[in-house]
PDB file of N, CA and C in Angstrom:
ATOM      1  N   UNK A   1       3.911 -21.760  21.541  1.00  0.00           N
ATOM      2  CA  UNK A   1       4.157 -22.701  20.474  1.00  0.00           C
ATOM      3  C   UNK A   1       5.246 -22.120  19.567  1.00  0.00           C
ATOM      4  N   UNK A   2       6.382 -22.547  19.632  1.00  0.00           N
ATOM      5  CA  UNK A   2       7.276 -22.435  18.654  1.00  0.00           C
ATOM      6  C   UNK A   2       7.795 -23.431  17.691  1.00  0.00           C
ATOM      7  N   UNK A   3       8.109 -22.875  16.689  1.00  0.00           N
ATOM      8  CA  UNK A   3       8.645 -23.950  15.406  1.00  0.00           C
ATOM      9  C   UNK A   3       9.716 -23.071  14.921  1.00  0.00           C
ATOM     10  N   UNK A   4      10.078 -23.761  13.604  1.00  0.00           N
ATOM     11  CA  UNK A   4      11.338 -23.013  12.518  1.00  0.00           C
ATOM     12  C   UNK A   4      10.517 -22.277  11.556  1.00  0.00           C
ATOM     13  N   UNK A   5      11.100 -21.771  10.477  1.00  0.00           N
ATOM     14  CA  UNK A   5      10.608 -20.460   9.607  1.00  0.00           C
ATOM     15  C   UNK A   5       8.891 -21.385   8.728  1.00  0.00           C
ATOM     16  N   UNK A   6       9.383 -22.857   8.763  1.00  0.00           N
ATOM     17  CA  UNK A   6       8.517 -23.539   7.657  1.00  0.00           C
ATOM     18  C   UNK A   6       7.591 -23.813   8.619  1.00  0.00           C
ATOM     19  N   UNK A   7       6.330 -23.340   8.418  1.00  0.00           N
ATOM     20  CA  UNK A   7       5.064 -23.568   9.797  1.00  0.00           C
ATOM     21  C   UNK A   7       4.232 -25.062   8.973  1.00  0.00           C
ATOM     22  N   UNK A   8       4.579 -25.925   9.923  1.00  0.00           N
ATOM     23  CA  UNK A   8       3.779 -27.293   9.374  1.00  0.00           C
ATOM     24  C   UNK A   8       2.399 -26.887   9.548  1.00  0.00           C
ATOM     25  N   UNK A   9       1.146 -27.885   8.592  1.00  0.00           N
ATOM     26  CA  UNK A   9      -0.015 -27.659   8.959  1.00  0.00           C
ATOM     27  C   UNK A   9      -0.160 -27.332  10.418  1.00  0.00           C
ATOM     28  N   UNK A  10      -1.035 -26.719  11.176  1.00  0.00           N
ATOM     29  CA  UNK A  10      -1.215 -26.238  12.298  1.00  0.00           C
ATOM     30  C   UNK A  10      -2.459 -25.981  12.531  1.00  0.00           C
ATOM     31  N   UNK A  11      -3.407 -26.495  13.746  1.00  0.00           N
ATOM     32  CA  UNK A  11      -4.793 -26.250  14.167  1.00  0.00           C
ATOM     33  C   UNK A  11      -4.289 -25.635  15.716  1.00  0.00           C
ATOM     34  N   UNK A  12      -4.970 -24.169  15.595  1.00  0.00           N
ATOM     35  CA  UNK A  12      -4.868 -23.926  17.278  1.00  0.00           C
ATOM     36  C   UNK A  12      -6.546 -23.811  17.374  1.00  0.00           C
ATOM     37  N   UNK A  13      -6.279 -24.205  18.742  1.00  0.00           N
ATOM     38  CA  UNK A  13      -7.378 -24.509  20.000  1.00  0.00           C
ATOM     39  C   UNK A  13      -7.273 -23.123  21.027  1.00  0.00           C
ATOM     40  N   UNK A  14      -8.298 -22.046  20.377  1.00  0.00           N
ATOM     41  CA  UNK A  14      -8.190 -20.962  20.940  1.00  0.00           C
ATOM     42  C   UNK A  14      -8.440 -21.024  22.586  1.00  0.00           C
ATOM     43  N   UNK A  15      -9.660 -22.256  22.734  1.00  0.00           N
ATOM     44  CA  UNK A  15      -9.795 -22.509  24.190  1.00  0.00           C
ATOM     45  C   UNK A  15      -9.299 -22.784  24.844  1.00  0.00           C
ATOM     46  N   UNK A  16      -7.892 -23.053  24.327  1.00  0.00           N
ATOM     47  CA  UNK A  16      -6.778 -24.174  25.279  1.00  0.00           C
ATOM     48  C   UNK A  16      -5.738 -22.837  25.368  1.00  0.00           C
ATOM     49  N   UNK A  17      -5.394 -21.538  24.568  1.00  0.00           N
ATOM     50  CA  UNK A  17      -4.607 -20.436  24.731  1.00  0.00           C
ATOM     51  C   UNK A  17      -4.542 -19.836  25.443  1.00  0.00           C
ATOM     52  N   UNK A  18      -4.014 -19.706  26.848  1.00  0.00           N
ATOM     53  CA  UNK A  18      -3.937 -19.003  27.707  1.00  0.00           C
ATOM     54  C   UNK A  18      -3.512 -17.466  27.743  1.00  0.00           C
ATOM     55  N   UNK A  19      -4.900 -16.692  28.868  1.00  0.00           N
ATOM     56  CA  UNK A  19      -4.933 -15.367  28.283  1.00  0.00           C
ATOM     57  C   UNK A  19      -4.031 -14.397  28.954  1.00  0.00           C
ATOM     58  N   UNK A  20      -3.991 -13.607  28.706  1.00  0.00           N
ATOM     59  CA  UNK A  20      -2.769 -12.634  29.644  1.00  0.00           C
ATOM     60  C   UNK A  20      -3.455 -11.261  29.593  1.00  0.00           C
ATOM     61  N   UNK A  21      -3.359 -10.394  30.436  1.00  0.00           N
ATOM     62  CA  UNK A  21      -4.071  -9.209  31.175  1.00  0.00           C
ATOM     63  C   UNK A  21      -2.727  -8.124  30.731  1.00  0.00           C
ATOM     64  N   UNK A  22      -3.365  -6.937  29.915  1.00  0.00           N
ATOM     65  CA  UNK A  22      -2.713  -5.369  29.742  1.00  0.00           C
ATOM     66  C   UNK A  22      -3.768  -4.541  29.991  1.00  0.00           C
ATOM     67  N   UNK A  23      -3.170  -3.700  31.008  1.00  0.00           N
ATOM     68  CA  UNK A  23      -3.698  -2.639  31.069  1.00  0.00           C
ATOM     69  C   UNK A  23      -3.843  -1.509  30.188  1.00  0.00           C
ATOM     70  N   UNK A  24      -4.613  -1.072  29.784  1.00  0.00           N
ATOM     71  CA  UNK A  24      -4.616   0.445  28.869  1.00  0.00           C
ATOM     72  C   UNK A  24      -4.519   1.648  29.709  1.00  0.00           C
ATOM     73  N   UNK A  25      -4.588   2.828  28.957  1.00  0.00           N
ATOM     74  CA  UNK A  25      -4.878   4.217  29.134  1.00  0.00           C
ATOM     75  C   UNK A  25      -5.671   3.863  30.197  1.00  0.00           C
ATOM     76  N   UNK A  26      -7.257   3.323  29.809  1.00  0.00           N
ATOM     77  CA  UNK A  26      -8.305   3.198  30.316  1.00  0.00           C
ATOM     78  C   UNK A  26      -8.538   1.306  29.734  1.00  0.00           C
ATOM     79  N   UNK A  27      -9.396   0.998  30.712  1.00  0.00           N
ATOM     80  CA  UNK A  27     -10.040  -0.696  30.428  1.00  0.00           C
ATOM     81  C   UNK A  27      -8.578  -1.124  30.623  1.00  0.00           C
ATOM     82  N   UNK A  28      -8.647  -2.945  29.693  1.00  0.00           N
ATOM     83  CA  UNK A  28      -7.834  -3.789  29.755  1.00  0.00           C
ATOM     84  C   UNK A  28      -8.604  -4.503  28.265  1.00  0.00           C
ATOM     85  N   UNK A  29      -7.181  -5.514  28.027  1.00  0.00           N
ATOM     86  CA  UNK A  29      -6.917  -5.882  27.021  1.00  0.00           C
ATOM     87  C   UNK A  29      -6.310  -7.318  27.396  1.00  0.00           C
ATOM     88  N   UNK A  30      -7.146  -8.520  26.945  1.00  0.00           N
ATOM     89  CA  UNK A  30      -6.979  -9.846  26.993  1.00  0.00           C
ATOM     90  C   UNK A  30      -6.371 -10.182  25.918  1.00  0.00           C
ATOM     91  N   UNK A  31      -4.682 -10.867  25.787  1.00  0.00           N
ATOM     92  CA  UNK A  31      -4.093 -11.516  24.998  1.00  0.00           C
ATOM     93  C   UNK A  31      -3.997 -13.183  25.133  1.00  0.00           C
ATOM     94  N   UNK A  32      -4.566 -13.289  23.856  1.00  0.00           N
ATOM     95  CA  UNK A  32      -3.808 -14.891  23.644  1.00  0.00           C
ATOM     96  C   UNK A  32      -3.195 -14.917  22.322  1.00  0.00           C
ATOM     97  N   UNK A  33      -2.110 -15.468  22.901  1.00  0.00           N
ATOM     98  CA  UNK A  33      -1.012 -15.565  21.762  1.00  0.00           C
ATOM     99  C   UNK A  33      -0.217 -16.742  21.122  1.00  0.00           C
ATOM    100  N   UNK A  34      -0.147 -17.248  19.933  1.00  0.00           N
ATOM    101  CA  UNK A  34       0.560 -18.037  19.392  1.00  0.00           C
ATOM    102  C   UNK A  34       1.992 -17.566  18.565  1.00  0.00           C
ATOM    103  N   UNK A  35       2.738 -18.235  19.414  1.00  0.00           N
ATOM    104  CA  UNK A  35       3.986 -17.420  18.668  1.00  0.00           C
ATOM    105  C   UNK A  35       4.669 -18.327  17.667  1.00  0.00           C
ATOM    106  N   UNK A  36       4.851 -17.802  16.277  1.00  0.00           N
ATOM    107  CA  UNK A  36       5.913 -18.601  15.374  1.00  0.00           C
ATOM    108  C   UNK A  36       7.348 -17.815  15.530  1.00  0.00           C
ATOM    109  N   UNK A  37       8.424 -18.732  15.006  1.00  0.00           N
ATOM    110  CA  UNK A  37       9.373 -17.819  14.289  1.00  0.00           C
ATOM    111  C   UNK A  37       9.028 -16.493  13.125  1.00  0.00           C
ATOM    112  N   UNK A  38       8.996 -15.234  13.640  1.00  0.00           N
ATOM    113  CA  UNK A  38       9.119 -14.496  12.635  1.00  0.00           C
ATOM    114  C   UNK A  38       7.259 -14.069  12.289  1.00  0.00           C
ATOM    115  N   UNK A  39       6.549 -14.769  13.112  1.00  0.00           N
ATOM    116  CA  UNK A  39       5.146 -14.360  12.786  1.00  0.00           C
ATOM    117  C   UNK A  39       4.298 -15.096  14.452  1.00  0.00           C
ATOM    118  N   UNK A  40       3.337 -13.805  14.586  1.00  0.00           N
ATOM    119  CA  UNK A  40       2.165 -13.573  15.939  1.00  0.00           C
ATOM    120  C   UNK A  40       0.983 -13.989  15.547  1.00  0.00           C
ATOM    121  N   UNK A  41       0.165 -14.488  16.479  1.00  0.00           N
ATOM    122  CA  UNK A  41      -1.284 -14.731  16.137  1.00  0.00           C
ATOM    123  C   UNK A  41      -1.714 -14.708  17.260  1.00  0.00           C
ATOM    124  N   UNK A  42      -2.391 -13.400  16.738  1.00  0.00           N
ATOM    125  CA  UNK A  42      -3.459 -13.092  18.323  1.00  0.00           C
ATOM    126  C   UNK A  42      -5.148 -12.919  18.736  1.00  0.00           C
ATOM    127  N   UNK A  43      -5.457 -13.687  19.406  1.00  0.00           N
ATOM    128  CA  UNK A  43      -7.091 -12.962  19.755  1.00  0.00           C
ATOM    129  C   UNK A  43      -6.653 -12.363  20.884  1.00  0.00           C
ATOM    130  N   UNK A  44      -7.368 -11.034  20.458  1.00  0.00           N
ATOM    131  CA  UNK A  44      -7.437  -9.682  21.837  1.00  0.00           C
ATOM    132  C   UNK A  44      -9.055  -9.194  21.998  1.00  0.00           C
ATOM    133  N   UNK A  45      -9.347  -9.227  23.013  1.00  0.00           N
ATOM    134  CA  UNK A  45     -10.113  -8.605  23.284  1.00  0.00           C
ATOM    135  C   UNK A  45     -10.145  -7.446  24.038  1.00  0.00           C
ATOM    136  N   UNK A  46     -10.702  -6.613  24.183  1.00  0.00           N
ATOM    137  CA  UNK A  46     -10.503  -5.186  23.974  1.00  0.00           C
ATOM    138  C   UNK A  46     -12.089  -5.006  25.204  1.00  0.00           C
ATOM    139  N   UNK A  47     -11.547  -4.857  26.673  1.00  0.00           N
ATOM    140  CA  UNK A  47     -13.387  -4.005  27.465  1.00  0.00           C
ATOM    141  C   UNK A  47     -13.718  -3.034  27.268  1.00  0.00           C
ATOM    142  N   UNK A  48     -14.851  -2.624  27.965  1.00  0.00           N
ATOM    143  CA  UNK A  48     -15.686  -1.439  27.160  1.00  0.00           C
ATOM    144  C   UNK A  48     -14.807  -0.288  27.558  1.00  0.00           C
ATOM    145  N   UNK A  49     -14.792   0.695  27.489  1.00  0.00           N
ATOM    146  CA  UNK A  49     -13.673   2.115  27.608  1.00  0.00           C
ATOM    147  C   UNK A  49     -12.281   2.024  27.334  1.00  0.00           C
ATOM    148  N   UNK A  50     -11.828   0.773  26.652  1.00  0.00           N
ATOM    149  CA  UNK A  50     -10.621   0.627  26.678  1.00  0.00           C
ATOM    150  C   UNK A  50      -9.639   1.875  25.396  1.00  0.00           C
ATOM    151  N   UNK A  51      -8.498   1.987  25.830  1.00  0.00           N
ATOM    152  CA  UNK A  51      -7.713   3.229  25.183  1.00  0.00           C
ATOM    153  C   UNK A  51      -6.686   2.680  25.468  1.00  0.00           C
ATOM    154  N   UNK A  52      -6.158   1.902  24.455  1.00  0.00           N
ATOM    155  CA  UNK A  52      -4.166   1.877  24.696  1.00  0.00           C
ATOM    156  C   UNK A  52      -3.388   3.380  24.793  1.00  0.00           C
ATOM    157  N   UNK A  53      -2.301   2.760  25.875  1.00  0.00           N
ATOM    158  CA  UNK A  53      -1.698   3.202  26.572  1.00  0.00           C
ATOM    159  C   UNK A  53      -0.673   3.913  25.644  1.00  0.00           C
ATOM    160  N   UNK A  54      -0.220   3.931  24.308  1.00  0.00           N
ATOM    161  CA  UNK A  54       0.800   3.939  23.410  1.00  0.00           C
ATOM    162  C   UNK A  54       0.278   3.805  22.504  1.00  0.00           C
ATOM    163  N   UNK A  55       1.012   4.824  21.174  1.00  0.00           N
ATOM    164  CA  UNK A  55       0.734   4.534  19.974  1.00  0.00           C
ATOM    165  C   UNK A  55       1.452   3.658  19.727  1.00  0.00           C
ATOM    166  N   UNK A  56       1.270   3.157  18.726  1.00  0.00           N
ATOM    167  CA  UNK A  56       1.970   1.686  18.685  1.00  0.00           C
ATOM    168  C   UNK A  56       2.442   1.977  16.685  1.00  0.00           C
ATOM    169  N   UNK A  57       3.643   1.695  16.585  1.00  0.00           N
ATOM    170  CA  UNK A  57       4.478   1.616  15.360  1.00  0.00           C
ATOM    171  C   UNK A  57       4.593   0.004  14.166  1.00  0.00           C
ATOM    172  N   UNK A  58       3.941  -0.557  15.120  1.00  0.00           N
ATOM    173  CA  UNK A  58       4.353  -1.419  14.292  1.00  0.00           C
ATOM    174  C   UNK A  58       3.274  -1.971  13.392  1.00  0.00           C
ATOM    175  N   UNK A  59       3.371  -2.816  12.367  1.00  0.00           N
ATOM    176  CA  UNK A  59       2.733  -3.339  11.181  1.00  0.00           C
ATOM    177  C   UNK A  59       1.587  -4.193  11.986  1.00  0.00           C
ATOM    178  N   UNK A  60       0.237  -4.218  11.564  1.00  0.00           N
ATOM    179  CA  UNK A  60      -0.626  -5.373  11.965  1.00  0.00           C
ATOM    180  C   UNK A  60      -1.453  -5.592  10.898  1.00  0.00           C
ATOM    181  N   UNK A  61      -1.678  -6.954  10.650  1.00  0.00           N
ATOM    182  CA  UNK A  61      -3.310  -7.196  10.053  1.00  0.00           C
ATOM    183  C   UNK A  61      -4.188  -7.254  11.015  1.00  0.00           C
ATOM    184  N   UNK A  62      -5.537  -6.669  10.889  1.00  0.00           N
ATOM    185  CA  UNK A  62      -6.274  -6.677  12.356  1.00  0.00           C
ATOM    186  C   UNK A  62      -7.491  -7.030  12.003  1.00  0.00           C
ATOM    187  N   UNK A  63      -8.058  -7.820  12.245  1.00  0.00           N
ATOM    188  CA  UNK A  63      -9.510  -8.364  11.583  1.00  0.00           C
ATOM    189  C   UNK A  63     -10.420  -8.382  12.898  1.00  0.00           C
ATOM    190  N   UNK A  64     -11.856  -7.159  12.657  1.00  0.00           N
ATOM    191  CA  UNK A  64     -12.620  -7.587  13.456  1.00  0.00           C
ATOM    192  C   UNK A  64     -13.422  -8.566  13.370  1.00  0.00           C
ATOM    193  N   UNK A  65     -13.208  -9.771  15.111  1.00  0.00           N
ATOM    194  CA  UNK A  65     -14.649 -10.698  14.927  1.00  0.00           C
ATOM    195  C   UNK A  65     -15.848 -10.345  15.411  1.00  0.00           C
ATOM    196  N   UNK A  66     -15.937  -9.668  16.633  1.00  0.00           N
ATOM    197  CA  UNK A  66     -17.309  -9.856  17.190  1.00  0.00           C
ATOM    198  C   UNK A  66     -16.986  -7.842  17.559  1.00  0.00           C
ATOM    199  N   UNK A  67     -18.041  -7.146  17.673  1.00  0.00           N
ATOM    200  CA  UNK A  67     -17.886  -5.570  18.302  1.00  0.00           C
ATOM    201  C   UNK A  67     -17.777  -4.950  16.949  1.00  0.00           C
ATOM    202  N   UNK A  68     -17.105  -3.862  17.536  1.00  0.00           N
ATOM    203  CA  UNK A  68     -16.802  -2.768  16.710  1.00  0.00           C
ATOM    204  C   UNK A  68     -15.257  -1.655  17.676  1.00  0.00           C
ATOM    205  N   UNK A  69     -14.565  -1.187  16.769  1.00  0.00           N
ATOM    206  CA  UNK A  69     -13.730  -0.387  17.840  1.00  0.00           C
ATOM    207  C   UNK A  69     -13.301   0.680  16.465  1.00  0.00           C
ATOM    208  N   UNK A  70     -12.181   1.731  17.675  1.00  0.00           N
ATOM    209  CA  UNK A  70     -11.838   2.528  15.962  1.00  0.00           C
ATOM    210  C   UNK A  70     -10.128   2.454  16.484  1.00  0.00           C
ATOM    211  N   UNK A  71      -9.821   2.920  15.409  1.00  0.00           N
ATOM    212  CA  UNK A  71      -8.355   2.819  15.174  1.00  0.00           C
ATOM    213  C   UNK A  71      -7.832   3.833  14.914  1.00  0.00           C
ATOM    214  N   UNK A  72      -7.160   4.707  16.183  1.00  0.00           N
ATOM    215  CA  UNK A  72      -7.159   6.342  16.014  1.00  0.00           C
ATOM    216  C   UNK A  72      -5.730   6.499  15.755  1.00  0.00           C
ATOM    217  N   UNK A  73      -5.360   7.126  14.131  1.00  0.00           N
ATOM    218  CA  UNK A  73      -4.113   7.738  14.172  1.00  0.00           C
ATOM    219  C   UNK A  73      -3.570   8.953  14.403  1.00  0.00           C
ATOM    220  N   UNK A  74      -2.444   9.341  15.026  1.00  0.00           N
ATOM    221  CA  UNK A  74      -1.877   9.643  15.657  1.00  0.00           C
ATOM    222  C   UNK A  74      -2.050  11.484  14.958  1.00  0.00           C
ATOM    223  N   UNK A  75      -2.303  11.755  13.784  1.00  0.00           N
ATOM    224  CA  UNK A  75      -2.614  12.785  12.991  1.00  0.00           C
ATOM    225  C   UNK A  75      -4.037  13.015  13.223  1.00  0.00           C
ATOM    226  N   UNK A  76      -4.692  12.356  14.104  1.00  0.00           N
ATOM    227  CA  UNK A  76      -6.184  13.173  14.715  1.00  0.00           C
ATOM    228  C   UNK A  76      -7.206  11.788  13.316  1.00  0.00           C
ATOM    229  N   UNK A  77      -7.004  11.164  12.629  1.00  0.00           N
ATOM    230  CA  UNK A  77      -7.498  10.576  11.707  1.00  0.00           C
ATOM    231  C   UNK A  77      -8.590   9.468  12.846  1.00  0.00           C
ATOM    232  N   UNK A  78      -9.642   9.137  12.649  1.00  0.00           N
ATOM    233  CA  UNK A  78      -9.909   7.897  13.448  1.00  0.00           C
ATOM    234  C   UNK A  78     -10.860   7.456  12.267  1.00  0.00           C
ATOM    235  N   UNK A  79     -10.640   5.534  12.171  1.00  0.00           N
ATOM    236  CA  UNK A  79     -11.417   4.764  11.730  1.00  0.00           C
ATOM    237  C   UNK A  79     -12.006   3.808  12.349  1.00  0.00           C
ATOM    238  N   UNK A  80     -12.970   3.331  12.069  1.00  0.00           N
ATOM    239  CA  UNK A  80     -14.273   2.694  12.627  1.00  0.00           C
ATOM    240  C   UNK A  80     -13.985   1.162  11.802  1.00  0.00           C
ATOM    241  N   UNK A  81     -13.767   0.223  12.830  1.00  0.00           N
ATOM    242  CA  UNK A  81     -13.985  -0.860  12.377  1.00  0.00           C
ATOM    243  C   UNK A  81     -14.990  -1.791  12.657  1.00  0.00           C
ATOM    244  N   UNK A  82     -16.104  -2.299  11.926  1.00  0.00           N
ATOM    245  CA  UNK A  82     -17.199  -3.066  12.699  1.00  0.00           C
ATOM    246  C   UNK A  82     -16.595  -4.718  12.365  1.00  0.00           C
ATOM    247  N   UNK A  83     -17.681  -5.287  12.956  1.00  0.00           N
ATOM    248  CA  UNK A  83     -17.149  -6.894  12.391  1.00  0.00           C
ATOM    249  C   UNK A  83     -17.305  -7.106  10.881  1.00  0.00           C
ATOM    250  N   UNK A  84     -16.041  -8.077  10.898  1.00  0.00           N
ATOM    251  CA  UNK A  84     -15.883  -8.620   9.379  1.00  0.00           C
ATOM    252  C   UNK A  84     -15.115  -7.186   8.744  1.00  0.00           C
ATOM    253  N   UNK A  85     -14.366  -6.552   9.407  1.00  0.00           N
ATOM    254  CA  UNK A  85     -13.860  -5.684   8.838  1.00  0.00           C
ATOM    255  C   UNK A  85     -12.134  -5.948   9.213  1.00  0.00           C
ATOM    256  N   UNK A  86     -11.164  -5.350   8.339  1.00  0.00           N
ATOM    257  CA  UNK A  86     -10.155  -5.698   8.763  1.00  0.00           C
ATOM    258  C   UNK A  86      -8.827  -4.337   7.729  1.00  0.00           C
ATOM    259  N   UNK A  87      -7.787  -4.327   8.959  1.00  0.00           N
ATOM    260  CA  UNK A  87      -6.722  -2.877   7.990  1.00  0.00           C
ATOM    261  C   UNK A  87      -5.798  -3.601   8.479  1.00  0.00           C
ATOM    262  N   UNK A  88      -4.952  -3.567   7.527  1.00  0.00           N
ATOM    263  CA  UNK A  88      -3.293  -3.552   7.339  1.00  0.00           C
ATOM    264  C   UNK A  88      -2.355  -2.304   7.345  1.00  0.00           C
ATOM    265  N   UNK A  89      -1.265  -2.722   7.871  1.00  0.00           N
ATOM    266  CA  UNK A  89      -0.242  -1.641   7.790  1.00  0.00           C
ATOM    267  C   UNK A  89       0.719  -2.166   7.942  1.00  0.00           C
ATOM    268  N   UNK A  90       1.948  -1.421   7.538  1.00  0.00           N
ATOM    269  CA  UNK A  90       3.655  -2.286   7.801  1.00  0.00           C
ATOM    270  C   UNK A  90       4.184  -1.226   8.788  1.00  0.00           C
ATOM    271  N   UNK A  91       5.114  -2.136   9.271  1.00  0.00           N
ATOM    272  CA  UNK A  91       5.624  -0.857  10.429  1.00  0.00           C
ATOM    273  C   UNK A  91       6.433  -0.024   9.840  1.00  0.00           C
ATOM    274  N   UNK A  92       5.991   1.082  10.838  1.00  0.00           N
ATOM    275  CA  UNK A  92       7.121   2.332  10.975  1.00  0.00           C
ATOM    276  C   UNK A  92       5.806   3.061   9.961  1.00  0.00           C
ATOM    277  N   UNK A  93       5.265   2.848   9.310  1.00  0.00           N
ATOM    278  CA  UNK A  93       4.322   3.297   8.461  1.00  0.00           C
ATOM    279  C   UNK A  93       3.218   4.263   9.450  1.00  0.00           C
ATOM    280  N   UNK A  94       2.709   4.178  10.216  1.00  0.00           N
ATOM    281  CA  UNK A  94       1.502   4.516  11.038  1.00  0.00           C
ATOM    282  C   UNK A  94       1.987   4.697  12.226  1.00  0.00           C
ATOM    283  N   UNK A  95       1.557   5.404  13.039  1.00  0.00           N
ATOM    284  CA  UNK A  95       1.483   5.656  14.448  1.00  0.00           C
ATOM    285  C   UNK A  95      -0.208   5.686  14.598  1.00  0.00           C
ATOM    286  N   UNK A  96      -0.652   4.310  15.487  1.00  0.00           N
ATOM    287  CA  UNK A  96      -1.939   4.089  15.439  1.00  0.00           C
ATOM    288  C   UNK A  96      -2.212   3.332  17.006  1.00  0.00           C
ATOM    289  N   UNK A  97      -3.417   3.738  17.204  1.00  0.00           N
ATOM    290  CA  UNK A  97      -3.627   2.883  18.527  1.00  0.00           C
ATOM    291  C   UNK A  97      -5.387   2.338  18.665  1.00  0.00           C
ATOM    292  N   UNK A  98      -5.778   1.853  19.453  1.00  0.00           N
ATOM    293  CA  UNK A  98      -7.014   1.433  19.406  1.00  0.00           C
ATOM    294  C   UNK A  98      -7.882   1.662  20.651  1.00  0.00           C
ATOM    295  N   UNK A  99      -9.099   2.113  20.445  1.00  0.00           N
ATOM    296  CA  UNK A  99     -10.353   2.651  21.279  1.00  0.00           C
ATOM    297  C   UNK A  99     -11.527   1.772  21.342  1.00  0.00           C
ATOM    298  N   UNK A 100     -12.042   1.393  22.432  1.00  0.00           N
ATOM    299  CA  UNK A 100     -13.594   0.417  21.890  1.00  0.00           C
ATOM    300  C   UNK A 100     -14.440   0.879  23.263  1.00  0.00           C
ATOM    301  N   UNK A 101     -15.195   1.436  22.269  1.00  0.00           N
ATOM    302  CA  UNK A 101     -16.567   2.180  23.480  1.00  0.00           C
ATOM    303  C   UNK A 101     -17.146   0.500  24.644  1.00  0.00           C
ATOM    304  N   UNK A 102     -17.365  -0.265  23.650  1.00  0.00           N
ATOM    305  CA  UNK A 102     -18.544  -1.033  24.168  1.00  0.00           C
ATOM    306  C   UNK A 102     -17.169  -2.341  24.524  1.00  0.00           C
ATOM    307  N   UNK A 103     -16.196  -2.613  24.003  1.00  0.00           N
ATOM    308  CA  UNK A 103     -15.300  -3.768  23.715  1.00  0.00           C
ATOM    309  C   UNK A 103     -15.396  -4.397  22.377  1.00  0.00           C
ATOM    310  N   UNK A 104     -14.577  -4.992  22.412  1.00  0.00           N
ATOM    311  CA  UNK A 104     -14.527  -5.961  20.844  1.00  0.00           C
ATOM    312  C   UNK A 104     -13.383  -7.002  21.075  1.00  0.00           C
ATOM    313  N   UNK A 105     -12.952  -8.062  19.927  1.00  0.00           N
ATOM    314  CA  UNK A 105     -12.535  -9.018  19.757  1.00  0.00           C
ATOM    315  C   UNK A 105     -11.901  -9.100  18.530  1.00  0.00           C
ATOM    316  N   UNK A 106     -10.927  -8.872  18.289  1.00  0.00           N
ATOM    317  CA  UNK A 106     -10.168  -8.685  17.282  1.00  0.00           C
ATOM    318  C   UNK A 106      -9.126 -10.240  16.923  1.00  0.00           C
ATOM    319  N   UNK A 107      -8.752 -10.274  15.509  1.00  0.00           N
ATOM    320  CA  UNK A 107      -7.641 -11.209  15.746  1.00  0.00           C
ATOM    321  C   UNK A 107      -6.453 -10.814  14.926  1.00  0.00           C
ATOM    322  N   UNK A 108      -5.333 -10.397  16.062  1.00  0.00           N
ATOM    323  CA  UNK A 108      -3.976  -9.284  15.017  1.00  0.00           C
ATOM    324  C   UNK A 108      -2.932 -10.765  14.773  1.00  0.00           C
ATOM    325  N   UNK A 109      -2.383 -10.338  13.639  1.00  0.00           N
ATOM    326  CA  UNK A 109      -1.238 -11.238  12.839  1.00  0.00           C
ATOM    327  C   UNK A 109      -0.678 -10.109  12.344  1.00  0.00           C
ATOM    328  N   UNK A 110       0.801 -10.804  13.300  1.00  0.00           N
ATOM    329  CA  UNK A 110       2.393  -9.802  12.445  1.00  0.00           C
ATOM    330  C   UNK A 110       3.269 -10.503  12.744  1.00  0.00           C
ATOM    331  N   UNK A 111       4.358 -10.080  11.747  1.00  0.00           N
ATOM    332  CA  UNK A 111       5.413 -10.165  11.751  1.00  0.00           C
ATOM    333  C   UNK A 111       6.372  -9.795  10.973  1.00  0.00           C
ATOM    334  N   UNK A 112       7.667 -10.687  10.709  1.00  0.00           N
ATOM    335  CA  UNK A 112       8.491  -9.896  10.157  1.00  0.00           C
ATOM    336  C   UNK A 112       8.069  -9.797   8.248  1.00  0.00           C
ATOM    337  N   UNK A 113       7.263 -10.715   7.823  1.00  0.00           N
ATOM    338  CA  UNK A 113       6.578 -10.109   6.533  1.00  0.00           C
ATOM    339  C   UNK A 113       6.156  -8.471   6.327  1.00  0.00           C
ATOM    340  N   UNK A 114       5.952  -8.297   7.531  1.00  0.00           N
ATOM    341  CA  UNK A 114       5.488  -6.617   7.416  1.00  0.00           C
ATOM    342  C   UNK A 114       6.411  -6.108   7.775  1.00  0.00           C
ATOM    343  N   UNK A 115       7.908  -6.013   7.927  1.00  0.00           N
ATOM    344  CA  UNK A 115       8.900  -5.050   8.225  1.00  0.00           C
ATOM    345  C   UNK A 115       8.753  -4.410   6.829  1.00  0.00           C
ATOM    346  N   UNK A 116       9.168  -2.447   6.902  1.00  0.00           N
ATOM    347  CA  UNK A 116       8.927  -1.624   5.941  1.00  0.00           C
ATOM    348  C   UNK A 116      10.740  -2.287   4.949  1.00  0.00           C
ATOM    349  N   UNK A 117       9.998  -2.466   3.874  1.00  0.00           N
ATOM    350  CA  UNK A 117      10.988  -2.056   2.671  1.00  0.00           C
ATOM    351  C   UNK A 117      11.737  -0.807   2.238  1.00  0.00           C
ATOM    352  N   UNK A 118      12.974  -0.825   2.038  1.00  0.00           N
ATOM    353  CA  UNK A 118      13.717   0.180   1.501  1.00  0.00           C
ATOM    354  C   UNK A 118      13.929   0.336   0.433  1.00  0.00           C
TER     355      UNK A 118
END
């Protein structure tokens, strides 16, 4: 789904979003994605042992829905996110990646609102 910078009212139909398969470190990682100009909207789900493959640099809002996972930065730091929990970051800010013992269901939104300021 694409549009211009001004996003008209908009209802997505997560059931109708077709999912797409990444492999991790370890497990896999189900994307569905809505793409705007300049901004992402994603449900990911995350199987049980899953470990991305890459730290990842860039800015996310990440809101857990259903699980729990942690969010290990790259300085040995790891946080625990359960449901109804949710972290922000802008890119270039963090070197962070994500772990989920059991799986989880997350929903990440980014874009260029979160590019780092100078």
């Amino acid at each position: 789904m694409e549009t211009n910078k001004n996003i008209p009212f908009t209802v997505i139909d997560w059931e109708t979003v077709e999912k797409s398969e990444f492999k991790g470190e370890t497990g896999v990682a189900f994307w569905q994605t809505v793409q705007f100009n300049g901004l992402r909207v994603r449900i990911v789900e995350y199987s049980k042992g899953y470990l991305a493959d890459h730290w990842c640099q860039k800015g996310h809002i990440v809101h857990c829905l259903e699980g729990e996972f942690i969010s290990e930065l790259q300085n040995g730091e790891k946080i625990l996110l359960k449901k109804g929990m949710t972290y922000i970051v802008t890119d270039d800010l963090s070197s962070h990646r994500s772990y989920s013992e059991n799986g989880v269901k997350v929903m990440i939104i980014d874009g260029d609102f979160l590019k780092k300021k100078n």
